[in-house]
N, C-alpha and C. Protein backbone atom coordinates (compact mmCIF):
# COMPACT_ATOMS: atom_id res chain seq x y z
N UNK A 1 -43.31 -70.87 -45.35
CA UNK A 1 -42.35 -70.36 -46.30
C UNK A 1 -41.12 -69.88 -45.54
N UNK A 2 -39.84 -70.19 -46.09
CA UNK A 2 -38.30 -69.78 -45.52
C UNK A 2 -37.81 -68.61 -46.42
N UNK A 3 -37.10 -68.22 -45.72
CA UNK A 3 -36.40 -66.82 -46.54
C UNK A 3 -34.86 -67.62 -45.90
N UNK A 4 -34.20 -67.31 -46.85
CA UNK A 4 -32.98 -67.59 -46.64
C UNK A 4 -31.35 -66.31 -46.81
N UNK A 5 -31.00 -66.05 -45.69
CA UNK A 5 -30.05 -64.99 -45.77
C UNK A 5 -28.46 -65.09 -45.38
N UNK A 6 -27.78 -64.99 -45.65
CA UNK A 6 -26.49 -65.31 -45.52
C UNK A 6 -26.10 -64.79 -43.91
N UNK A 7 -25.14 -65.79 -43.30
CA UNK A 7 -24.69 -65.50 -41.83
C UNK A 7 -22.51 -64.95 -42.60
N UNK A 8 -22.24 -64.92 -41.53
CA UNK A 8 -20.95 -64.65 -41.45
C UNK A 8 -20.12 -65.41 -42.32
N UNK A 9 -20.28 -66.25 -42.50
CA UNK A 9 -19.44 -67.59 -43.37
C UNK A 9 -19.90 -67.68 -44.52
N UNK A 10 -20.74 -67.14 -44.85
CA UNK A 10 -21.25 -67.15 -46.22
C UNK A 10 -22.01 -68.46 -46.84
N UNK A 11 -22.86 -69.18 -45.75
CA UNK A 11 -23.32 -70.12 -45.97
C UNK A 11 -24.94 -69.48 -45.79
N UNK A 12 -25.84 -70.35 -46.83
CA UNK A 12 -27.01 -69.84 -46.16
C UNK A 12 -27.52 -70.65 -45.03
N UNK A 13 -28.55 -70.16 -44.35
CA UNK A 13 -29.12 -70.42 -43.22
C UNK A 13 -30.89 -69.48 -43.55
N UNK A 14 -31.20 -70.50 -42.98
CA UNK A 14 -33.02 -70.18 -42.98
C UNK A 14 -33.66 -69.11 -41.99
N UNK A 15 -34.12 -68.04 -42.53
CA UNK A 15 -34.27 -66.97 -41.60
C UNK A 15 -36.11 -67.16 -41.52
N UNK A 16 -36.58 -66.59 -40.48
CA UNK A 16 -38.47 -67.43 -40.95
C UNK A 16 -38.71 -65.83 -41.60
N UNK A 17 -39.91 -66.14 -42.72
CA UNK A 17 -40.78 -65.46 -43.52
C UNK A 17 -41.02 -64.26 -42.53
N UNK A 18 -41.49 -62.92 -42.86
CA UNK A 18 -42.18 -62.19 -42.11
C UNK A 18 -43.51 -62.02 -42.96
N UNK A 19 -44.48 -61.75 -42.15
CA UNK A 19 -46.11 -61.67 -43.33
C UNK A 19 -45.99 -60.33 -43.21
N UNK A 20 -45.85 -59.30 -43.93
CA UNK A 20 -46.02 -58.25 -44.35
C UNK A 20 -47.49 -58.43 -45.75
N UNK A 21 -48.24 -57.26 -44.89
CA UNK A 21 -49.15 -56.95 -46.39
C UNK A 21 -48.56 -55.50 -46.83
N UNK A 22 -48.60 -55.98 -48.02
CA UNK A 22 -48.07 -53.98 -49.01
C UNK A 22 -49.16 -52.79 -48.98
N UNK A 23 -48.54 -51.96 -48.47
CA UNK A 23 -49.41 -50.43 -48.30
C UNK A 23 -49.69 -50.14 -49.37
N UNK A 24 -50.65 -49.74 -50.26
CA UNK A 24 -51.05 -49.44 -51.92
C UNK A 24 -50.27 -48.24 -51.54
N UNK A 25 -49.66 -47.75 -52.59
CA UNK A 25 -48.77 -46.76 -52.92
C UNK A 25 -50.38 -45.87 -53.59
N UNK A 26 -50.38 -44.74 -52.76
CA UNK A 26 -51.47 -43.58 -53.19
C UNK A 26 -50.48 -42.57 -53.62
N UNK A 27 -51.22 -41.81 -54.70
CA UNK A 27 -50.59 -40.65 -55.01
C UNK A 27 -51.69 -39.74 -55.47
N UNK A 28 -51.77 -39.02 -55.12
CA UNK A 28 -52.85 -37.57 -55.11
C UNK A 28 -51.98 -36.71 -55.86
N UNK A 29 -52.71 -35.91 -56.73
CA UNK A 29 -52.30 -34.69 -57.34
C UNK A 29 -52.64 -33.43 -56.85
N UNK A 30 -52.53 -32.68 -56.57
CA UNK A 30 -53.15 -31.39 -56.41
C UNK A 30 -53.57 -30.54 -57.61
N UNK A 31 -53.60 -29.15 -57.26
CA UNK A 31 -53.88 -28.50 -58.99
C UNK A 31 -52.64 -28.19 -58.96
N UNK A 32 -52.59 -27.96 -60.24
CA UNK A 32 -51.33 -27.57 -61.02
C UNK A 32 -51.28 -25.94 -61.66
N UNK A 33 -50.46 -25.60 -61.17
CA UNK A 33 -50.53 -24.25 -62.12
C UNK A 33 -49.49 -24.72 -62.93
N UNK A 34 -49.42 -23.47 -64.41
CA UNK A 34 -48.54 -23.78 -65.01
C UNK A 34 -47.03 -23.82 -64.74
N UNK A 35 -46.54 -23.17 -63.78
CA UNK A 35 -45.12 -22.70 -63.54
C UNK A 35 -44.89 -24.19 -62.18
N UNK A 36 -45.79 -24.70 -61.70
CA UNK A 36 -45.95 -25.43 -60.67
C UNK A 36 -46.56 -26.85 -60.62
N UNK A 37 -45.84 -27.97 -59.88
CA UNK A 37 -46.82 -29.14 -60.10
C UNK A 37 -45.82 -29.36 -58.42
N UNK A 38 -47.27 -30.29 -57.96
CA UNK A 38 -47.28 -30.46 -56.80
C UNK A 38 -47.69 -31.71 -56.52
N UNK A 39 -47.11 -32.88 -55.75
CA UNK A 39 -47.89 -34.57 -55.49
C UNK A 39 -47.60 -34.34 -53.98
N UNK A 40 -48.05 -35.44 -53.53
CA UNK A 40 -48.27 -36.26 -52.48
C UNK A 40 -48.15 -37.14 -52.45
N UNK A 41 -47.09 -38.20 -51.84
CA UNK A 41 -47.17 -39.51 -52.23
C UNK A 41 -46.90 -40.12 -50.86
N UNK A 42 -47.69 -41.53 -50.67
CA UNK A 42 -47.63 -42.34 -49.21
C UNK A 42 -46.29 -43.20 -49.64
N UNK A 43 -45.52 -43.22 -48.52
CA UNK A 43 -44.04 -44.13 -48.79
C UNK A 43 -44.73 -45.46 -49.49
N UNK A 44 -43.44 -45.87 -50.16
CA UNK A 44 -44.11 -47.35 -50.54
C UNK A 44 -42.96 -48.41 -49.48
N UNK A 45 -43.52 -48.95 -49.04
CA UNK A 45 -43.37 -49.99 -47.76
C UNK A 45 -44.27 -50.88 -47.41
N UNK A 46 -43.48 -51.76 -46.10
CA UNK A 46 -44.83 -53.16 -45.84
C UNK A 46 -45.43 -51.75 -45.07
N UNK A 47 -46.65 -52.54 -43.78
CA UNK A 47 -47.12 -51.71 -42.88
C UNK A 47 -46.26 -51.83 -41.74
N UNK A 48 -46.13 -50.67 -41.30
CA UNK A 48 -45.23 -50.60 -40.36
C UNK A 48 -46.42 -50.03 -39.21
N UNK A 49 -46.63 -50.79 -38.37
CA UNK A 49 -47.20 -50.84 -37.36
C UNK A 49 -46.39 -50.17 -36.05
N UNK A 50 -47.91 -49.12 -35.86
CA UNK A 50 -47.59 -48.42 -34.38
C UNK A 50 -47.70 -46.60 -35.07
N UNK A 51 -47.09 -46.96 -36.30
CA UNK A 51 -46.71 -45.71 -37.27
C UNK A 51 -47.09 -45.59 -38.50
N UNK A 52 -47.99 -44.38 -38.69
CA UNK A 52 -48.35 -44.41 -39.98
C UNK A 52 -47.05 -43.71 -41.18
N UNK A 53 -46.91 -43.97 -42.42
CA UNK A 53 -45.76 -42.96 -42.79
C UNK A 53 -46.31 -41.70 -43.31
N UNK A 54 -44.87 -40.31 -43.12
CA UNK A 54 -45.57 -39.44 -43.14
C UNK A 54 -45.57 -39.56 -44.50
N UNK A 55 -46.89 -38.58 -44.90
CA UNK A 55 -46.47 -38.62 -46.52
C UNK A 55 -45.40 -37.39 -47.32
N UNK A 56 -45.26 -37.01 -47.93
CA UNK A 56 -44.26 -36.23 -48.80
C UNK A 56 -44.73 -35.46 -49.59
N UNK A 57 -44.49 -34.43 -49.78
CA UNK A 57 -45.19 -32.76 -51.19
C UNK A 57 -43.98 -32.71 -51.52
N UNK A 58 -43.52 -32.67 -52.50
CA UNK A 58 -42.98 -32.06 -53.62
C UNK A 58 -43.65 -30.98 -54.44
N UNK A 59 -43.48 -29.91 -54.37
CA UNK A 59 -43.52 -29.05 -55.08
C UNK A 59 -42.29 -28.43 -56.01
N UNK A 60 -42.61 -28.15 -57.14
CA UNK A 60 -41.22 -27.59 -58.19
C UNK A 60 -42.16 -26.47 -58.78
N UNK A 61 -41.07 -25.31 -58.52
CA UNK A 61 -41.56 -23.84 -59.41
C UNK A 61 -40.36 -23.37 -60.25
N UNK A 62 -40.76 -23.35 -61.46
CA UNK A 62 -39.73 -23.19 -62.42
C UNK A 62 -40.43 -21.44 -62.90
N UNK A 63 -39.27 -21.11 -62.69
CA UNK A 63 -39.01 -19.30 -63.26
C UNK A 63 -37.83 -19.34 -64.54
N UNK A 64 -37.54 -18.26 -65.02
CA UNK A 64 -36.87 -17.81 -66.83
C UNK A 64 -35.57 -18.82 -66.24
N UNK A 65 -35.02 -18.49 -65.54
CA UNK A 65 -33.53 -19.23 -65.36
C UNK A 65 -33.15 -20.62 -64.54
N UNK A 66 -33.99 -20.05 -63.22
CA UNK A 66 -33.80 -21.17 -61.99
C UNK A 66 -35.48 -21.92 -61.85
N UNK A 67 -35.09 -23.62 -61.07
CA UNK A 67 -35.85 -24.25 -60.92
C UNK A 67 -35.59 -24.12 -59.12
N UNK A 68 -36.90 -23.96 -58.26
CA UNK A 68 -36.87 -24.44 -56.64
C UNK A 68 -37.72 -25.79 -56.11
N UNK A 69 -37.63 -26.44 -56.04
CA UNK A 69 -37.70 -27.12 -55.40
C UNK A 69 -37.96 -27.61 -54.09
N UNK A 70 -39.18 -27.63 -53.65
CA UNK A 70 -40.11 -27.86 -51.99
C UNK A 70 -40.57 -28.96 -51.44
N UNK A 71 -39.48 -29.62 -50.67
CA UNK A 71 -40.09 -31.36 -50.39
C UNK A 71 -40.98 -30.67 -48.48
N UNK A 72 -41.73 -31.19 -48.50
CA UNK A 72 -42.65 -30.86 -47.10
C UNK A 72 -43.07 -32.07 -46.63
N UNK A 73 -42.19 -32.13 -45.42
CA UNK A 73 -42.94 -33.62 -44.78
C UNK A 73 -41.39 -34.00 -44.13
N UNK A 74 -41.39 -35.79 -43.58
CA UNK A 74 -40.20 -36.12 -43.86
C UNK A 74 -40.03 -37.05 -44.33
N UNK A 75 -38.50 -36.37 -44.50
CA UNK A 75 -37.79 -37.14 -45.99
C UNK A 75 -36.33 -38.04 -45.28
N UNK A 76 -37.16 -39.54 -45.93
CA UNK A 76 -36.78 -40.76 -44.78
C UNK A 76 -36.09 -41.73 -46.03
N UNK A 77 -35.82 -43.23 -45.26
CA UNK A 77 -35.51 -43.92 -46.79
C UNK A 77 -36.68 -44.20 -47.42
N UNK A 78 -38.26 -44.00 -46.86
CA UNK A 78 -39.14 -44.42 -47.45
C UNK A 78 -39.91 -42.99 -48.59
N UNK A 79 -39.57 -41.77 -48.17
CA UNK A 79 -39.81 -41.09 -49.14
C UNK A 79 -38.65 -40.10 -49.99
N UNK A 80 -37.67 -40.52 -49.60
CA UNK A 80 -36.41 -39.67 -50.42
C UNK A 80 -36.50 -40.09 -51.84
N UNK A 81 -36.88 -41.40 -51.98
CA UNK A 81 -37.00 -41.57 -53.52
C UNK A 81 -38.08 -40.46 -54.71
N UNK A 82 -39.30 -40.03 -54.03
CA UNK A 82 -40.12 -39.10 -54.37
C UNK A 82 -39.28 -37.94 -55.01
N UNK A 83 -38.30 -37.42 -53.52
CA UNK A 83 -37.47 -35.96 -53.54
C UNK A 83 -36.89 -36.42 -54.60
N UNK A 84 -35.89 -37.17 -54.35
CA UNK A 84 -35.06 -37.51 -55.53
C UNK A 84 -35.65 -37.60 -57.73
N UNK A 85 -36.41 -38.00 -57.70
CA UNK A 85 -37.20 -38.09 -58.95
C UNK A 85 -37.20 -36.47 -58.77
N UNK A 86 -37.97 -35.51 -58.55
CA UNK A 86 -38.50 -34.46 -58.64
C UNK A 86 -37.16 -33.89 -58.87
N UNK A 87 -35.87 -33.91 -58.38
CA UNK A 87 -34.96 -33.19 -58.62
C UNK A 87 -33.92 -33.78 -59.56
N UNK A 88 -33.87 -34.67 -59.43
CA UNK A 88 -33.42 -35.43 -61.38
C UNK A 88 -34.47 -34.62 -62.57
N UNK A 89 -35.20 -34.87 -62.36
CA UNK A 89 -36.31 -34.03 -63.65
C UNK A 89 -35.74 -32.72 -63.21
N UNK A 90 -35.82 -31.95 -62.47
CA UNK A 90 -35.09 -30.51 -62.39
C UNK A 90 -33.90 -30.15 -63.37
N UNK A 91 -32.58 -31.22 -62.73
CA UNK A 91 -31.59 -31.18 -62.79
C UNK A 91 -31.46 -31.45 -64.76
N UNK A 92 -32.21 -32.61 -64.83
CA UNK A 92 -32.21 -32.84 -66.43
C UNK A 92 -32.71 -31.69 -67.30
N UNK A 93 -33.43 -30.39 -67.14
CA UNK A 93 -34.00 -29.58 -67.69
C UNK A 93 -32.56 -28.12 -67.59
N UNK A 94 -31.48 -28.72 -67.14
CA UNK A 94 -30.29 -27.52 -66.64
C UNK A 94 -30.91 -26.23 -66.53
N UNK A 95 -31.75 -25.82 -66.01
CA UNK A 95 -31.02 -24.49 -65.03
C UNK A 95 -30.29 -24.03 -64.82
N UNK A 96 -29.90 -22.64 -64.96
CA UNK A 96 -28.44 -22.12 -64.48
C UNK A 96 -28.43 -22.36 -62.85
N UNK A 97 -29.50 -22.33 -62.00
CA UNK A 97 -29.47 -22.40 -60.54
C UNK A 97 -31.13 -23.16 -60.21
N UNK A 98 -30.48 -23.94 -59.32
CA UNK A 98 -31.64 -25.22 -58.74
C UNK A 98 -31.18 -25.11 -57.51
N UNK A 99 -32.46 -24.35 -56.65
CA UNK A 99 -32.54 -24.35 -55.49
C UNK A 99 -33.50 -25.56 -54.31
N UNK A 100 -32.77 -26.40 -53.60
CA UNK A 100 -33.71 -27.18 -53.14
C UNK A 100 -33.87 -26.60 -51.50
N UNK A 101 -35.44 -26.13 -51.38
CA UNK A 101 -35.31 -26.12 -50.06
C UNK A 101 -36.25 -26.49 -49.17
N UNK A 102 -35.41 -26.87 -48.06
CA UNK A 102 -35.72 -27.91 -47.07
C UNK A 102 -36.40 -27.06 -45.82
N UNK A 103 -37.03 -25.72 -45.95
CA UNK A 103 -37.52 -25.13 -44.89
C UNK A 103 -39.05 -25.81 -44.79
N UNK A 104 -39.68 -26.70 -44.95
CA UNK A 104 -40.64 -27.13 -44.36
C UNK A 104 -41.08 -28.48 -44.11
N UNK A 105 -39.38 -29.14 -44.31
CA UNK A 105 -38.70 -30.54 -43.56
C UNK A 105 -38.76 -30.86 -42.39
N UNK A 106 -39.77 -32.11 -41.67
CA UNK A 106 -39.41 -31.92 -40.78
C UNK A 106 -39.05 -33.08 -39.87
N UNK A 107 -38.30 -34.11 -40.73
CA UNK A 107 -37.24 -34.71 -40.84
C UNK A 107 -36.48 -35.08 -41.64
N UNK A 108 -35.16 -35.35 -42.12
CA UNK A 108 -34.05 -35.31 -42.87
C UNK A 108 -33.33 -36.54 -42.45
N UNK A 109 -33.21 -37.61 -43.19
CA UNK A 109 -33.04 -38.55 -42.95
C UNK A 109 -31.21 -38.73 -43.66
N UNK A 110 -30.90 -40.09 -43.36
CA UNK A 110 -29.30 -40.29 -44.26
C UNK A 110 -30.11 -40.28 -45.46
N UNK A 111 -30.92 -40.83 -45.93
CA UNK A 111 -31.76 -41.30 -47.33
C UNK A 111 -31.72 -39.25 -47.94
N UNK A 112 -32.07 -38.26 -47.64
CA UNK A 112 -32.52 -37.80 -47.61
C UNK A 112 -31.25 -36.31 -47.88
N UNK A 113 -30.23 -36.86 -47.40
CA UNK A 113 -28.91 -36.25 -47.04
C UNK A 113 -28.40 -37.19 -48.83
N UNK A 114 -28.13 -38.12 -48.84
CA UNK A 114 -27.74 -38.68 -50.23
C UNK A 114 -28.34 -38.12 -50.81
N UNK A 115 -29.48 -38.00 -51.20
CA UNK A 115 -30.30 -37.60 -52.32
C UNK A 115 -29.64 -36.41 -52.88
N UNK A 116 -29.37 -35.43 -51.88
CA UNK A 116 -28.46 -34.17 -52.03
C UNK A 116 -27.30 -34.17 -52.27
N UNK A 117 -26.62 -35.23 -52.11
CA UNK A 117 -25.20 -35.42 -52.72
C UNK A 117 -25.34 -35.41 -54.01
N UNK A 118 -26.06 -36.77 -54.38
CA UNK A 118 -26.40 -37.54 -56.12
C UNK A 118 -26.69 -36.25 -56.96
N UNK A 119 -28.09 -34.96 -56.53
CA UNK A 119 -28.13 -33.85 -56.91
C UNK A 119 -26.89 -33.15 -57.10
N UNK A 120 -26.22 -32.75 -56.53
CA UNK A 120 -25.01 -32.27 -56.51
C UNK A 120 -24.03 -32.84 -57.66
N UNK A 121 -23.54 -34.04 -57.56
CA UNK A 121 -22.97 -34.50 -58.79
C UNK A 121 -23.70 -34.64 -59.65
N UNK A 122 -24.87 -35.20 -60.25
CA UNK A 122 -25.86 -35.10 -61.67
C UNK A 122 -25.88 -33.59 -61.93
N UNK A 123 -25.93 -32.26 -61.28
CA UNK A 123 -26.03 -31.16 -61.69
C UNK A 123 -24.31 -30.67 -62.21
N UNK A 124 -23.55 -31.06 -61.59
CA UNK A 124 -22.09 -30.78 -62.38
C UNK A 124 -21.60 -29.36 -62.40
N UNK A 125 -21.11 -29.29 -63.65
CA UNK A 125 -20.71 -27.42 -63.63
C UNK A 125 -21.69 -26.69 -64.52
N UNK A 126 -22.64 -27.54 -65.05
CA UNK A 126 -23.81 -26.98 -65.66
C UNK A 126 -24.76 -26.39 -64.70
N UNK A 127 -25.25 -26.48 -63.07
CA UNK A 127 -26.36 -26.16 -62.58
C UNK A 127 -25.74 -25.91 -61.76
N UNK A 128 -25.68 -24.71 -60.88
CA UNK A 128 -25.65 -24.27 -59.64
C UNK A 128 -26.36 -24.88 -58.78
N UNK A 129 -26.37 -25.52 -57.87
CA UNK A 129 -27.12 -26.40 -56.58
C UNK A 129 -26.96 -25.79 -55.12
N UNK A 130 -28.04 -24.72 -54.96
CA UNK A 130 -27.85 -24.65 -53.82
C UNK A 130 -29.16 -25.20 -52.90
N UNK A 131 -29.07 -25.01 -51.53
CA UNK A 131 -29.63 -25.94 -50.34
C UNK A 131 -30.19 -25.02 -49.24
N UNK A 132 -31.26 -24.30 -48.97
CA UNK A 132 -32.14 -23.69 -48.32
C UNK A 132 -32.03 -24.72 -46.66
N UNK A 133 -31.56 -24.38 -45.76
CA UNK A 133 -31.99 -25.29 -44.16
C UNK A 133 -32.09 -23.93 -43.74
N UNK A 134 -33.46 -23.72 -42.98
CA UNK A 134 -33.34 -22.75 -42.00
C UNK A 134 -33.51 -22.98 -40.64
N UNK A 135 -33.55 -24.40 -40.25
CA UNK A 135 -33.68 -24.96 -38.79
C UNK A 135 -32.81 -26.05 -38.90
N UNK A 136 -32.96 -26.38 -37.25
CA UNK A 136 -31.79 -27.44 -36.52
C UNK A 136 -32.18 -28.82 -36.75
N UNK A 137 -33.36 -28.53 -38.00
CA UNK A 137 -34.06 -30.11 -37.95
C UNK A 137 -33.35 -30.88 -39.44
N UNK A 138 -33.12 -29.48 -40.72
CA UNK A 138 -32.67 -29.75 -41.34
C UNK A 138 -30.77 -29.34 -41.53
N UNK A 139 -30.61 -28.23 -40.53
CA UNK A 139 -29.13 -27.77 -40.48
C UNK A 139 -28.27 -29.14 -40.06
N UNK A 140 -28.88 -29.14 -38.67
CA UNK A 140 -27.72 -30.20 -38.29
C UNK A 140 -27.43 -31.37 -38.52
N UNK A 141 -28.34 -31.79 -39.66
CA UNK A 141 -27.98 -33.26 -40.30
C UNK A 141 -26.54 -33.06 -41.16
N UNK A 142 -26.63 -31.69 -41.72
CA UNK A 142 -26.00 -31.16 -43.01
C UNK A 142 -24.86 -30.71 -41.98
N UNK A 143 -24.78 -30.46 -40.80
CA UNK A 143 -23.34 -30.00 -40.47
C UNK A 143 -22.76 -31.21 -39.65
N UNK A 144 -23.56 -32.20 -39.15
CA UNK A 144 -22.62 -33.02 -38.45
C UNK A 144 -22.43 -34.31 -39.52
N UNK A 145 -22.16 -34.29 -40.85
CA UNK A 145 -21.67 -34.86 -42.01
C UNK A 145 -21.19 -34.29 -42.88
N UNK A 146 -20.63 -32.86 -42.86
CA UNK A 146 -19.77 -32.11 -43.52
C UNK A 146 -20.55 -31.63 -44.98
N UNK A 147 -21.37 -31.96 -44.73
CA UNK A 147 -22.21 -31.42 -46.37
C UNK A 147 -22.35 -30.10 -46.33
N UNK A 148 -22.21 -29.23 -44.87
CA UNK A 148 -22.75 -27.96 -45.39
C UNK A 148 -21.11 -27.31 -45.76
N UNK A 149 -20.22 -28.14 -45.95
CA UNK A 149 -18.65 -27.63 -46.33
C UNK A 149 -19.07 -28.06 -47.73
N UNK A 150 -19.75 -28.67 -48.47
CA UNK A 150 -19.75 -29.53 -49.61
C UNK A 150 -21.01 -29.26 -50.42
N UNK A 151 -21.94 -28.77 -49.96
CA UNK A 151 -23.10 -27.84 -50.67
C UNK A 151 -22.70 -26.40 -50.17
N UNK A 152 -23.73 -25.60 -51.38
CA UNK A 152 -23.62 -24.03 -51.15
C UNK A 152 -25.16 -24.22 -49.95
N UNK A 153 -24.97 -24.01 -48.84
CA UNK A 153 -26.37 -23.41 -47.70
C UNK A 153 -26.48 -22.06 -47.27
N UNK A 154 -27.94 -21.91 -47.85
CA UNK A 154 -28.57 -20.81 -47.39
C UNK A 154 -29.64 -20.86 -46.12
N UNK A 155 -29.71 -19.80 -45.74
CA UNK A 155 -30.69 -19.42 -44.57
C UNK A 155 -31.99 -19.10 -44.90
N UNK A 156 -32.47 -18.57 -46.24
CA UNK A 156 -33.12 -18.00 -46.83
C UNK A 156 -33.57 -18.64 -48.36
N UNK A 157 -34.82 -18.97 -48.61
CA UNK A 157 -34.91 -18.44 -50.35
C UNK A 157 -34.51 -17.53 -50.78
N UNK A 158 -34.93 -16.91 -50.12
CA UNK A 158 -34.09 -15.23 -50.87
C UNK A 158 -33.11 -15.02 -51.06
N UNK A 159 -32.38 -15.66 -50.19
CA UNK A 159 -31.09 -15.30 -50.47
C UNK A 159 -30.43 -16.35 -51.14
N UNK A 160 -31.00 -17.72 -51.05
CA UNK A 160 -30.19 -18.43 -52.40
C UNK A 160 -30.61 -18.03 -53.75
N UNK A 161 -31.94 -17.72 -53.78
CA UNK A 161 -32.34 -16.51 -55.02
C UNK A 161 -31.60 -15.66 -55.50
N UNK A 162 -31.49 -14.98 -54.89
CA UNK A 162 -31.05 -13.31 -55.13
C UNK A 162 -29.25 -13.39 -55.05
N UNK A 163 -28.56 -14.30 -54.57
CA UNK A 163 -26.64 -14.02 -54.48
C UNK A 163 -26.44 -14.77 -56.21
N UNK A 164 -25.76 -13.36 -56.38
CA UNK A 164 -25.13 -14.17 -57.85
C UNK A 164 -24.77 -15.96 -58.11
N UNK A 165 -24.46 -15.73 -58.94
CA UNK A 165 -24.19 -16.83 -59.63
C UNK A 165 -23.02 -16.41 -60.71
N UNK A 166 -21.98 -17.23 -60.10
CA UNK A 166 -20.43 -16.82 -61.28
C UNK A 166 -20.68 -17.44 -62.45
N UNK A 167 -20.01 -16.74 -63.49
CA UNK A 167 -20.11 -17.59 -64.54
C UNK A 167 -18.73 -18.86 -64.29
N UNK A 168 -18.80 -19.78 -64.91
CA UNK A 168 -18.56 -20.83 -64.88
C UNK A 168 -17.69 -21.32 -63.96
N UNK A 169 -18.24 -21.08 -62.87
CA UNK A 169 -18.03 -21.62 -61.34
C UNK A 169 -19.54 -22.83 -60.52
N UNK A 170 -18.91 -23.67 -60.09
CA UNK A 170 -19.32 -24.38 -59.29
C UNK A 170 -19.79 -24.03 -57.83
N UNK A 171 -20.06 -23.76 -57.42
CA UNK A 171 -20.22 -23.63 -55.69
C UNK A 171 -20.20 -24.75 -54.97
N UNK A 172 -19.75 -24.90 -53.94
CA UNK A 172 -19.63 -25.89 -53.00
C UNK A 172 -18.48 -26.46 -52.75
């Protein structure tokens, strides 16, 4: 079998097949409390040999006003799509403040860095969006691409918790 992919000229040319078998996409639930739901999900990809992928937790705890948001693992192009779903469903439920944080990230990918943009614009002037990094694993992705000029970042839950929230102001 040929796979065929375009070269420079825009002609095709025959690239050879790769045999990839597909990793079954697992997804485990944990328990659920009511304020809380929590997955696990294995990237969906071929097998990537040498390396297993890590898998991904999402956790979301929704309180009277604000939704937080807990991706644990890393968040690559193969599992940012997970993060991403979990914080669209956030974002669609408006919150006055949706906190996503990345303190138990422990990698942060470009995939992973977008996801937080798209959040950012889908939340608008309806949801406050702020961004929890408390290490150099998730800071410095966010400062050497200008996002932490372009999201509100905290050091703390607590403290993206606990600092007001203007009325009909944006942050970032």
């Amino acid at each position: 079998m040929t796979n065929f992919g375009h070269d420079t000229n825009r002609q095709l040319s025959p690239v050879p097949a790769q045999n990839h078998d597909p990793a079954p996409r697992v997804v485990a639930a944990s328990a659920q409390a009511p304020a809380t739901e929590s997955r696990q999900v294995a990237a969906r990809h071929p097998t990537i040999r040498h390396r297993h992928p890590a898998p991904l937790t999402v956790t979301v705890q929704r309180h009277r006003w604000s939704v937080v948001v807990r991706p644990e693992g890393e968040v690559d192009v193969l599992t940012a799509p997970d993060m991403h779903e979990a914080i669209e469903q956030a974002v669609d439920e408006r919150p006055r403040l949706l906190v996503v944080d990345l303190s138990k990230v422990e990698f942060l990918g470009c995939a992973g860095l977008s996801v937080l943009v798209t959040a950012k614009l889908h939340a608008g002037w309806r949801t406050c969006l702020r961004v929890v990094a408390t290490d150099r694993v998730t800071r410095r992705p966010l400062e050497l691409t200008g996002l932490d000029q372009r999201l509100t970042v905290y050091d703390s839950l607590d403290a993206a918790l606990t600092s007001p929230i203007e009325t009909g102001h944006v942050e970032g």
